[in-house]
C-alpha atoms as a PDB file:
ATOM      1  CA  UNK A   1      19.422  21.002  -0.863  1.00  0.00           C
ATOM      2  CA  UNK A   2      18.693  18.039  -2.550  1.00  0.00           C
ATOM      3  CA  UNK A   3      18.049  14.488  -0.614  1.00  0.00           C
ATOM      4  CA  UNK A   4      17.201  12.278  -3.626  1.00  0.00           C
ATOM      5  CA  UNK A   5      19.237   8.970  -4.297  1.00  0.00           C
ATOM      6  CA  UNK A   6      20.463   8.739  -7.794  1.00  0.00           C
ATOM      7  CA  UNK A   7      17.717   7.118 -10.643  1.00  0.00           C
ATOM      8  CA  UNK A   8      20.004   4.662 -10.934  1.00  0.00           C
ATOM      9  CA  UNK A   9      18.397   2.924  -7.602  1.00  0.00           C
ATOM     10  CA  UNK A  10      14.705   3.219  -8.182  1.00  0.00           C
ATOM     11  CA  UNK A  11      13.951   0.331 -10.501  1.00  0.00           C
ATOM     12  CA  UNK A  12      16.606  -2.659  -8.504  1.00  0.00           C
ATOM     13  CA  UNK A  13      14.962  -0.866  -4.632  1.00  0.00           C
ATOM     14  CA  UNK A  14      11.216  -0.908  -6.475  1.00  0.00           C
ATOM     15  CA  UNK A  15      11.488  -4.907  -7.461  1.00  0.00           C
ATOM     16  CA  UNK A  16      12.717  -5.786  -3.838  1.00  0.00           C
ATOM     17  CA  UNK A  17      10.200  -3.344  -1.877  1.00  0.00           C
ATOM     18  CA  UNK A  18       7.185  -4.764  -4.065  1.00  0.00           C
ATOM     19  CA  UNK A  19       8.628  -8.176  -3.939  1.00  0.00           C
ATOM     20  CA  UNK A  20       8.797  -8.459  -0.110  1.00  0.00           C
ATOM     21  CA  UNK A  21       5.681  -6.949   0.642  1.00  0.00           C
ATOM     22  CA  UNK A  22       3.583  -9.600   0.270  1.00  0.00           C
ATOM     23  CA  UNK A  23       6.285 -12.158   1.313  1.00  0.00           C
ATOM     24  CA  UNK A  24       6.041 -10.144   4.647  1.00  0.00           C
ATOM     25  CA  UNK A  25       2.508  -9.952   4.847  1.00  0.00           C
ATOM     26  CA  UNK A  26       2.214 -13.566   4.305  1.00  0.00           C
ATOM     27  CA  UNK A  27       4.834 -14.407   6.909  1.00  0.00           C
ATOM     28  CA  UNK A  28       2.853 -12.194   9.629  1.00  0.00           C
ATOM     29  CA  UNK A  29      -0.154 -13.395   9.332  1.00  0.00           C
ATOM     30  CA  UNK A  30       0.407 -17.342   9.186  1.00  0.00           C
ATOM     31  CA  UNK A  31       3.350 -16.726  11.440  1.00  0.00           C
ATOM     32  CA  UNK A  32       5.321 -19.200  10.086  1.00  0.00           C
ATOM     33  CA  UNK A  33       8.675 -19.437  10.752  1.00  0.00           C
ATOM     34  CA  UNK A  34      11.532 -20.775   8.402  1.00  0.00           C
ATOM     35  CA  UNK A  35      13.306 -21.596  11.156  1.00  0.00           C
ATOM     36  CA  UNK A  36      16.675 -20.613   9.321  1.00  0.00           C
ATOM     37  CA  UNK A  37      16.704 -17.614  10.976  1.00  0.00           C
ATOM     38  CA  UNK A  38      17.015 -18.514  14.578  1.00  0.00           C
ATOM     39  CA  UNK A  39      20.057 -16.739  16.554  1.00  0.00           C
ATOM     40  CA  UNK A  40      20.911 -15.406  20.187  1.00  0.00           C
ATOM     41  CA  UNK A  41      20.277 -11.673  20.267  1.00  0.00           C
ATOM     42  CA  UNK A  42      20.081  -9.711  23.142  1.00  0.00           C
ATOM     43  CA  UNK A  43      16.859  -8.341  24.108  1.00  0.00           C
ATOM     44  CA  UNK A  44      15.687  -5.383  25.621  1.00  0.00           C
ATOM     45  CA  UNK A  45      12.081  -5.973  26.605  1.00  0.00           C
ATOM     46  CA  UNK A  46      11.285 -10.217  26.072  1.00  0.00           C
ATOM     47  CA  UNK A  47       7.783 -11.001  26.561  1.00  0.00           C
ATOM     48  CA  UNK A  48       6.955 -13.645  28.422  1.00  0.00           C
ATOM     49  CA  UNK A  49       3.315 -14.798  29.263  1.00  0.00           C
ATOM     50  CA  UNK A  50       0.180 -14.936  27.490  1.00  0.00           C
ATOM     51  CA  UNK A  51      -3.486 -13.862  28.709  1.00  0.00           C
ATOM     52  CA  UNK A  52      -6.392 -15.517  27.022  1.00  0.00           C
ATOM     53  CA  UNK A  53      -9.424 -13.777  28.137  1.00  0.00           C
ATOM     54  CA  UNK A  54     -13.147 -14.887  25.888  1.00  0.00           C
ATOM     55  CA  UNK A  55     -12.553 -11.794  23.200  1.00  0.00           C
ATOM     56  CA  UNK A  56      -8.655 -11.255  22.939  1.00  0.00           C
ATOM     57  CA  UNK A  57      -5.510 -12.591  23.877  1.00  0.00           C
ATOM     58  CA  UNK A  58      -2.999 -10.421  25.410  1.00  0.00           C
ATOM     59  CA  UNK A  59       0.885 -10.870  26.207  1.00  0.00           C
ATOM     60  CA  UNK A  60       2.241  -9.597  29.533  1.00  0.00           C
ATOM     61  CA  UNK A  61       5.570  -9.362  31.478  1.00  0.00           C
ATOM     62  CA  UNK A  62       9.304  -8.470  30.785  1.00  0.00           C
ATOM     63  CA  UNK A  63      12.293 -10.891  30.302  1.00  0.00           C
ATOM     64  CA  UNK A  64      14.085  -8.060  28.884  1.00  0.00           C
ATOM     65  CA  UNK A  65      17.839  -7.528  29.316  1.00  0.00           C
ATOM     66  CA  UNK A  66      19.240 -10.589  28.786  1.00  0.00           C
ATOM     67  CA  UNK A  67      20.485 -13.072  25.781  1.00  0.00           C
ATOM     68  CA  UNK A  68      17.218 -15.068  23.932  1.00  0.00           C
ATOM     69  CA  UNK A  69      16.835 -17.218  20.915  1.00  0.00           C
ATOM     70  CA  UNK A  70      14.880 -15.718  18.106  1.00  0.00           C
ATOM     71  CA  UNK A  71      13.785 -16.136  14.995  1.00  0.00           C
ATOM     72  CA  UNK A  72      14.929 -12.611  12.868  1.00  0.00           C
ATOM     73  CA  UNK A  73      12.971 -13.171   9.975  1.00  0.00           C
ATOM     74  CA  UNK A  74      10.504 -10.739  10.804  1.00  0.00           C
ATOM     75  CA  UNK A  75      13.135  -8.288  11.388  1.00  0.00           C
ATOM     76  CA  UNK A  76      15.181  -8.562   8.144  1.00  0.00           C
ATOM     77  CA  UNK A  77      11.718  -8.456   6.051  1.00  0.00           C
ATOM     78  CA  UNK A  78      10.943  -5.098   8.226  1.00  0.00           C
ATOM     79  CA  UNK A  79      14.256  -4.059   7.598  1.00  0.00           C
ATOM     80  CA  UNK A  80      13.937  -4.697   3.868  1.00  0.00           C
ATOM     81  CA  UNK A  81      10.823  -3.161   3.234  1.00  0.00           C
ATOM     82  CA  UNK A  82      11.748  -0.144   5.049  1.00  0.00           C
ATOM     83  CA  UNK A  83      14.824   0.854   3.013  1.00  0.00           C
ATOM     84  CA  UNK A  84      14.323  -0.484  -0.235  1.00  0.00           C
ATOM     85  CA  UNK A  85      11.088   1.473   0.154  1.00  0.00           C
ATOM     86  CA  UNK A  86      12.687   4.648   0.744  1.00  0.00           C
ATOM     87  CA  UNK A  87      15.313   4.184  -1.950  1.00  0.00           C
ATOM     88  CA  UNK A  88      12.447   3.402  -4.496  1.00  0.00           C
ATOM     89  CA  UNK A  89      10.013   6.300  -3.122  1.00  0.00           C
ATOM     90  CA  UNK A  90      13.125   9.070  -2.803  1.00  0.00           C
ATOM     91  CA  UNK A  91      14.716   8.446  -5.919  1.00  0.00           C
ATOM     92  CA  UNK A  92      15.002  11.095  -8.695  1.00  0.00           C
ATOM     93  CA  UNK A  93      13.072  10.008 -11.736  1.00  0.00           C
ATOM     94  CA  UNK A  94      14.612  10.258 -15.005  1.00  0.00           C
ATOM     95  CA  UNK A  95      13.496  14.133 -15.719  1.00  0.00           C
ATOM     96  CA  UNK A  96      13.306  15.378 -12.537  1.00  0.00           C
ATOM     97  CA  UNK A  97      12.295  19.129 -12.403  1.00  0.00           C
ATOM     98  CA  UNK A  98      10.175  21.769 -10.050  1.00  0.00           C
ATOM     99  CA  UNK A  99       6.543  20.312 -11.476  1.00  0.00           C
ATOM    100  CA  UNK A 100       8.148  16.509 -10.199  1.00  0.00           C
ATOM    101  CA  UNK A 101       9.506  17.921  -6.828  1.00  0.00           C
ATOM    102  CA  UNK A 102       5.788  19.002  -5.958  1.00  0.00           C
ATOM    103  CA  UNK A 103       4.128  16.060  -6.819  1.00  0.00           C
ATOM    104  CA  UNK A 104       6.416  14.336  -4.881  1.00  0.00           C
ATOM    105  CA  UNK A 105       5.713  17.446  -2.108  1.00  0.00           C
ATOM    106  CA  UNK A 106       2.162  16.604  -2.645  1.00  0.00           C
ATOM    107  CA  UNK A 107       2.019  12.834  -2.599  1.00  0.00           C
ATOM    108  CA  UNK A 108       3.881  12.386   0.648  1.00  0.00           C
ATOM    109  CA  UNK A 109       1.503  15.634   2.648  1.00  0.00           C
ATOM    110  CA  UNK A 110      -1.737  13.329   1.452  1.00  0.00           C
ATOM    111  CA  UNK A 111       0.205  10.044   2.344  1.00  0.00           C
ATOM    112  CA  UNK A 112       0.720  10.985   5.706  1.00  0.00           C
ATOM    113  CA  UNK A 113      -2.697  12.555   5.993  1.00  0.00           C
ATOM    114  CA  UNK A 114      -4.479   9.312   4.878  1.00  0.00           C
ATOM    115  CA  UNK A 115      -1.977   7.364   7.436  1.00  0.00           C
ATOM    116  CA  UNK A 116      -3.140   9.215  10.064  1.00  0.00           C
ATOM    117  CA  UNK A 117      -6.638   9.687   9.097  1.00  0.00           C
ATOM    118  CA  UNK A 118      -6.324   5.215   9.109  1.00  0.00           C
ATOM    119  CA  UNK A 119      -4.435   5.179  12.857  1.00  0.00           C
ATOM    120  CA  UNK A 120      -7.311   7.457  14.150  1.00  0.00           C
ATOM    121  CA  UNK A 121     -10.012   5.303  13.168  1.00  0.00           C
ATOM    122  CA  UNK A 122      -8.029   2.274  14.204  1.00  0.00           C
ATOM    123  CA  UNK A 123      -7.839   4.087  17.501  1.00  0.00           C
ATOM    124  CA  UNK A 124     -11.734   3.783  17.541  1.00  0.00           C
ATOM    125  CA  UNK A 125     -12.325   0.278  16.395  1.00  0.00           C
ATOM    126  CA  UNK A 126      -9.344  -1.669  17.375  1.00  0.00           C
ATOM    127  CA  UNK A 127      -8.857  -2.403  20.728  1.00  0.00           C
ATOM    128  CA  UNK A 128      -5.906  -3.872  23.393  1.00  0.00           C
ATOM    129  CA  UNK A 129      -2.753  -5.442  22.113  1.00  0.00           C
ATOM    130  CA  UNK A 130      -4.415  -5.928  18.614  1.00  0.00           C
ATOM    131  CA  UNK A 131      -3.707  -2.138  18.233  1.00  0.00           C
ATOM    132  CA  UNK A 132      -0.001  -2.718  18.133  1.00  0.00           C
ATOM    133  CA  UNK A 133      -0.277  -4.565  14.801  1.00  0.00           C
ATOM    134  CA  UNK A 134      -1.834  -1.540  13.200  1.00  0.00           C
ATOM    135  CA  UNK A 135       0.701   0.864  13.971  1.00  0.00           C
ATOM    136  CA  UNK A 136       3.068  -1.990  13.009  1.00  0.00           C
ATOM    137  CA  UNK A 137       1.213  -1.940   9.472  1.00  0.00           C
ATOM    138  CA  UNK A 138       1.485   1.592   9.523  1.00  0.00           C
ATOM    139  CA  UNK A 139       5.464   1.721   9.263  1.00  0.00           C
ATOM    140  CA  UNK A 140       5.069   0.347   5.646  1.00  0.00           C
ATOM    141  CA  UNK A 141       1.602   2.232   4.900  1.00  0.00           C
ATOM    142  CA  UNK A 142       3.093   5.410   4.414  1.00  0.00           C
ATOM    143  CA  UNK A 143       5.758   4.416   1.799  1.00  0.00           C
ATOM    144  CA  UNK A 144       3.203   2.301   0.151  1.00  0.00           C
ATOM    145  CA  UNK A 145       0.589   4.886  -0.280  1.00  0.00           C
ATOM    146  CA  UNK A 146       3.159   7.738  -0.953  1.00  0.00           C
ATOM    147  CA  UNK A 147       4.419   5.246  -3.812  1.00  0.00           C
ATOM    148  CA  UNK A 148       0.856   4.931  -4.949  1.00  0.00           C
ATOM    149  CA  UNK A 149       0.128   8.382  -4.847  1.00  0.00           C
ATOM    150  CA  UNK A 150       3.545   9.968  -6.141  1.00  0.00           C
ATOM    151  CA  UNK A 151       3.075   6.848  -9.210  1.00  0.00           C
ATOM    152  CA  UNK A 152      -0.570   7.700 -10.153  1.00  0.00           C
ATOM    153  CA  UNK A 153      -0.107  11.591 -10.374  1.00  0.00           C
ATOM    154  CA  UNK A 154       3.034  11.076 -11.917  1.00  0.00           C
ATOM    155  CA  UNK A 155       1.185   8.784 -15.186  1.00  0.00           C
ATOM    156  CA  UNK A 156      -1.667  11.470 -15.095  1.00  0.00           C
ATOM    157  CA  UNK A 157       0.832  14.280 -15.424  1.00  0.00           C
ATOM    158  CA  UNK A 158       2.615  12.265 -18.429  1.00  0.00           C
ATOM    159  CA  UNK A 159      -0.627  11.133 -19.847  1.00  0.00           C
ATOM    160  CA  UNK A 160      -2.144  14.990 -20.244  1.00  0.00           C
END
């Protein structure tokens, strides 16, 4: 059975994943808002107070279940990356054949070996609610080191 979206997707979904990226990243870690993005959305869990302590600050508390005013930005770039990303990382290439379908095999059993291999050292060196951004960061890592992978065995194959 074969999962693949058509080629036809993989150059339009590649632009916008590698385009938002660093949009996103920029976006997270100035938090700046836009402000343009601000709506009433009902919330499930709502933090709602903030711990300073003289190493972290954490964020305790549920206002969860009820209407609240946020900014979605976050949210559509997360939403963004995630599907453009699989579009551009599960499309067929142009000649797509058995040697192609086990790089891609390959790629995405090392991606998800290095992914883990980075949550399990963050789970050693990053502490409290600073953990939570890693495995935030790690919903984009695998596409972006299966698209690294799958990209540079791909122009090693077609360079030998």
């Amino acid at each position: 059975m074969q999962l693949l979206f058509p080629h036809k997707y993989k150059r339009f979904s590649g632009w916008i994943f590698y385009l938002t990226l660093p949009i996103a990243i920029y976006t997270f870690l100035t938090e700046s808002k836009g402000g343009f993005f601000v709506f009433k959305v009902y919330s499930l869990f709502s933090i709602k107070r903030t711990v300073i302590t003289e190493y972290t600050e954490n964020v305790y508390g549920s206002d969860g279940f009820r209407w609240i005013e946020n900014d979605l930005l976050n949210e559509v770039l997360i939403a963004v990356i995630i599907v453009s990303g699989i579009i551009n990382s599960f499309s067929k290439e142009k000649l797509e054949d058995e040697l192609i379908a086990k790089l891609r095999t390959e790629s995405l059993t090392l991606s998800l070996y290095l992914n883990y291999l980075l949550v399990l050292m963050a789970n050693f060196l990053i502490y409290e609610l600073t953990f939570s951004y890693v495995l935030v960061f790690n919903l984009f890592a695998i596409l972006v080191l299966f698209n690294l992978i799958f990209k540079y065995r791909l122009y090693t194959h077609y360079q030998s």
